[in-house]
Protein backbone atom coordinates (compact mmCIF):
# COMPACT_ATOMS: atom_id res chain seq x y z
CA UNK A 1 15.09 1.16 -13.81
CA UNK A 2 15.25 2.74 -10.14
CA UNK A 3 16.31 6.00 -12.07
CA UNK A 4 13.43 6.44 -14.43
CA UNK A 5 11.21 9.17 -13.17
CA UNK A 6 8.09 6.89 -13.33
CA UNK A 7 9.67 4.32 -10.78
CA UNK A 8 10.52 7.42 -8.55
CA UNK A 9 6.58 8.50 -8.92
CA UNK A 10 5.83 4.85 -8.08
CA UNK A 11 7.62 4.81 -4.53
CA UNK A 12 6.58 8.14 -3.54
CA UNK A 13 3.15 7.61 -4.38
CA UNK A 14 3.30 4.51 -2.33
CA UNK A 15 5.01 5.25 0.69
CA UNK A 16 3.02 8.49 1.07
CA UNK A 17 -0.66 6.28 1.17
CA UNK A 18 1.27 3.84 3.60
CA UNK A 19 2.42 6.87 6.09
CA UNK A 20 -1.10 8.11 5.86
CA UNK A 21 -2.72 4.39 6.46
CA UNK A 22 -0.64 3.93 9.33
CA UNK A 23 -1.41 7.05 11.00
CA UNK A 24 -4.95 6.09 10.32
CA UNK A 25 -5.19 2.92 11.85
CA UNK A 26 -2.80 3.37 14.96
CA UNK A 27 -4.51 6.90 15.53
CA UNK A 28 -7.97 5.27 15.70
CA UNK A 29 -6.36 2.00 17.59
CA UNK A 30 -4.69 4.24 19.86
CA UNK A 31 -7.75 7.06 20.41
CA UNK A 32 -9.38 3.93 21.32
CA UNK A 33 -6.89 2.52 24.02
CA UNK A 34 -6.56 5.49 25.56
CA UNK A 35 -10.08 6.40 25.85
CA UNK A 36 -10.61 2.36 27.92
CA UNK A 37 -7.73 3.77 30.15
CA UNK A 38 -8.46 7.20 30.82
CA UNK A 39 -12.65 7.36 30.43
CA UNK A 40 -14.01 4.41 31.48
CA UNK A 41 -17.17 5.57 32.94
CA UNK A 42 -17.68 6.68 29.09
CA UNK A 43 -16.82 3.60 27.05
CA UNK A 44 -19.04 1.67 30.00
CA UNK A 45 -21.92 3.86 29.46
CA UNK A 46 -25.12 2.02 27.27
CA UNK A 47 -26.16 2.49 23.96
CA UNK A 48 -28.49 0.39 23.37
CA UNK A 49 -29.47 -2.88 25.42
CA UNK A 50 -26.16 -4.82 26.39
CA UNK A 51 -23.98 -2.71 23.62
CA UNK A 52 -22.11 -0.04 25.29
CA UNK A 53 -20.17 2.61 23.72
CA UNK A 54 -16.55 0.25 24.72
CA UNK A 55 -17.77 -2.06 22.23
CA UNK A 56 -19.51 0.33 19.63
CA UNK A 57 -15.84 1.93 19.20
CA UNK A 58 -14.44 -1.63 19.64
CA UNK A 59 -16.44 -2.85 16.44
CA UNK A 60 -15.56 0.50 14.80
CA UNK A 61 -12.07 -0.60 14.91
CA UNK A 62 -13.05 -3.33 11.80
CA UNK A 63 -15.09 -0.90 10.17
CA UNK A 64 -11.79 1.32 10.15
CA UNK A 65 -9.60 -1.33 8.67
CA UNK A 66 -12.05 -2.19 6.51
CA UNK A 67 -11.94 1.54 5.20
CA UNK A 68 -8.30 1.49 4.80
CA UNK A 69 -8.12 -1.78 3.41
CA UNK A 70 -10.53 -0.64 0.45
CA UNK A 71 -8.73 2.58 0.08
CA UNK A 72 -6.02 0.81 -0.84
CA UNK A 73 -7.06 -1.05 -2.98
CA UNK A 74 -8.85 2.36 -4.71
CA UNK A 75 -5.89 3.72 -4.24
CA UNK A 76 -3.34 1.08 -5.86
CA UNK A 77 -5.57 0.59 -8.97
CA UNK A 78 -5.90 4.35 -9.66
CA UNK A 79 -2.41 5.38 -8.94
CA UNK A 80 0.22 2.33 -8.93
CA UNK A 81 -1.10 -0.18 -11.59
CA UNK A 82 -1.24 2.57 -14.27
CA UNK A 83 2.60 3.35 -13.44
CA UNK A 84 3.61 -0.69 -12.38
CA UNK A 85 2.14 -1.79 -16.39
CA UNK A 86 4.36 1.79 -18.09
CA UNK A 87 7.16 0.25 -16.31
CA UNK A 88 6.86 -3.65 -17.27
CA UNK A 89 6.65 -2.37 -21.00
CA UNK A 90 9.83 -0.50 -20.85
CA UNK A 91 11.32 -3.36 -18.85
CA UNK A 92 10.51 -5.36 -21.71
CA UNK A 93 11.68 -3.13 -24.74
CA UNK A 94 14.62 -2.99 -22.37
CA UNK A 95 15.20 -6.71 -22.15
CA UNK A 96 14.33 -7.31 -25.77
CA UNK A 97 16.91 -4.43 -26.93
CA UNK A 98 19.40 -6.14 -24.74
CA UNK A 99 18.94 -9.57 -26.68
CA UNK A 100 18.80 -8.30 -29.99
CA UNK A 101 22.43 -6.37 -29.16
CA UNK A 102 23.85 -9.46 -27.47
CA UNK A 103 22.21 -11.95 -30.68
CA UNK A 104 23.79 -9.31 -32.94
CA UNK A 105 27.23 -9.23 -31.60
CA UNK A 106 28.71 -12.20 -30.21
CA UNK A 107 31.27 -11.22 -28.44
CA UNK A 108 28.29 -8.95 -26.02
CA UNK A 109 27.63 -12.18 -23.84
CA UNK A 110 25.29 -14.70 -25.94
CA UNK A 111 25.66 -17.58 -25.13
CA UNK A 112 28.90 -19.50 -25.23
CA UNK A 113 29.29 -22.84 -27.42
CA UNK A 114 32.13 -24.67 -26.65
């Protein structure tokens, strides 16, 4: 199975939404650490009231993984389930060859009676 084309499609369309998510969130987790360290006069500054732009990018932070987490999902349903459901089906013509050789003959590894 880790030959078929379709798996390889599977992994590489996978690991390439992962590398982006991850740059995504650490980017915008990291943006915002070093913006607390480097500007603080600016992420103390007021917005509105007692919110101050520290804790508008601080709540933007959920908002962000809230983005990614629905992305993937978007992003599994239109591009890995399709692929992950191909694959089961061949698994299972695979399997179901496999038992009607080894039913057929024997000698392939049935099941032993002693």
């Amino acid at each position: 199975m880790a030959h078929d084309p379709a798996y390889r499609t599977l992994r590489r369309a996978h690991r390439q939404f992962g590398v982006r998510a991850t740059a995504v969130a650490v980017g915008g987790f990291l943006t915002y650490v070093l913006l607390s360290s480097f500007v603080p006069a600016l992420m103390n500054s007021s917005l509105s009231g007692h919110l101050t732009v520290g804790l508008a990018l601080g709540l933007g932070q959920l908002v962000l993984m809230g983005v990614i987490v629905w992305r993937y999902l978007v992003h599994h349903r239109t591009h890995i389930t399709p692929v992950v459901r191909g694959l089961r089906g061949l698994a299972r013509q695979q399997e179901a060859a496999r038992r009607a050789r080894s039913s057929a003959d024997p000698r392939e590894g049935g099941p032993r009676r002693w």
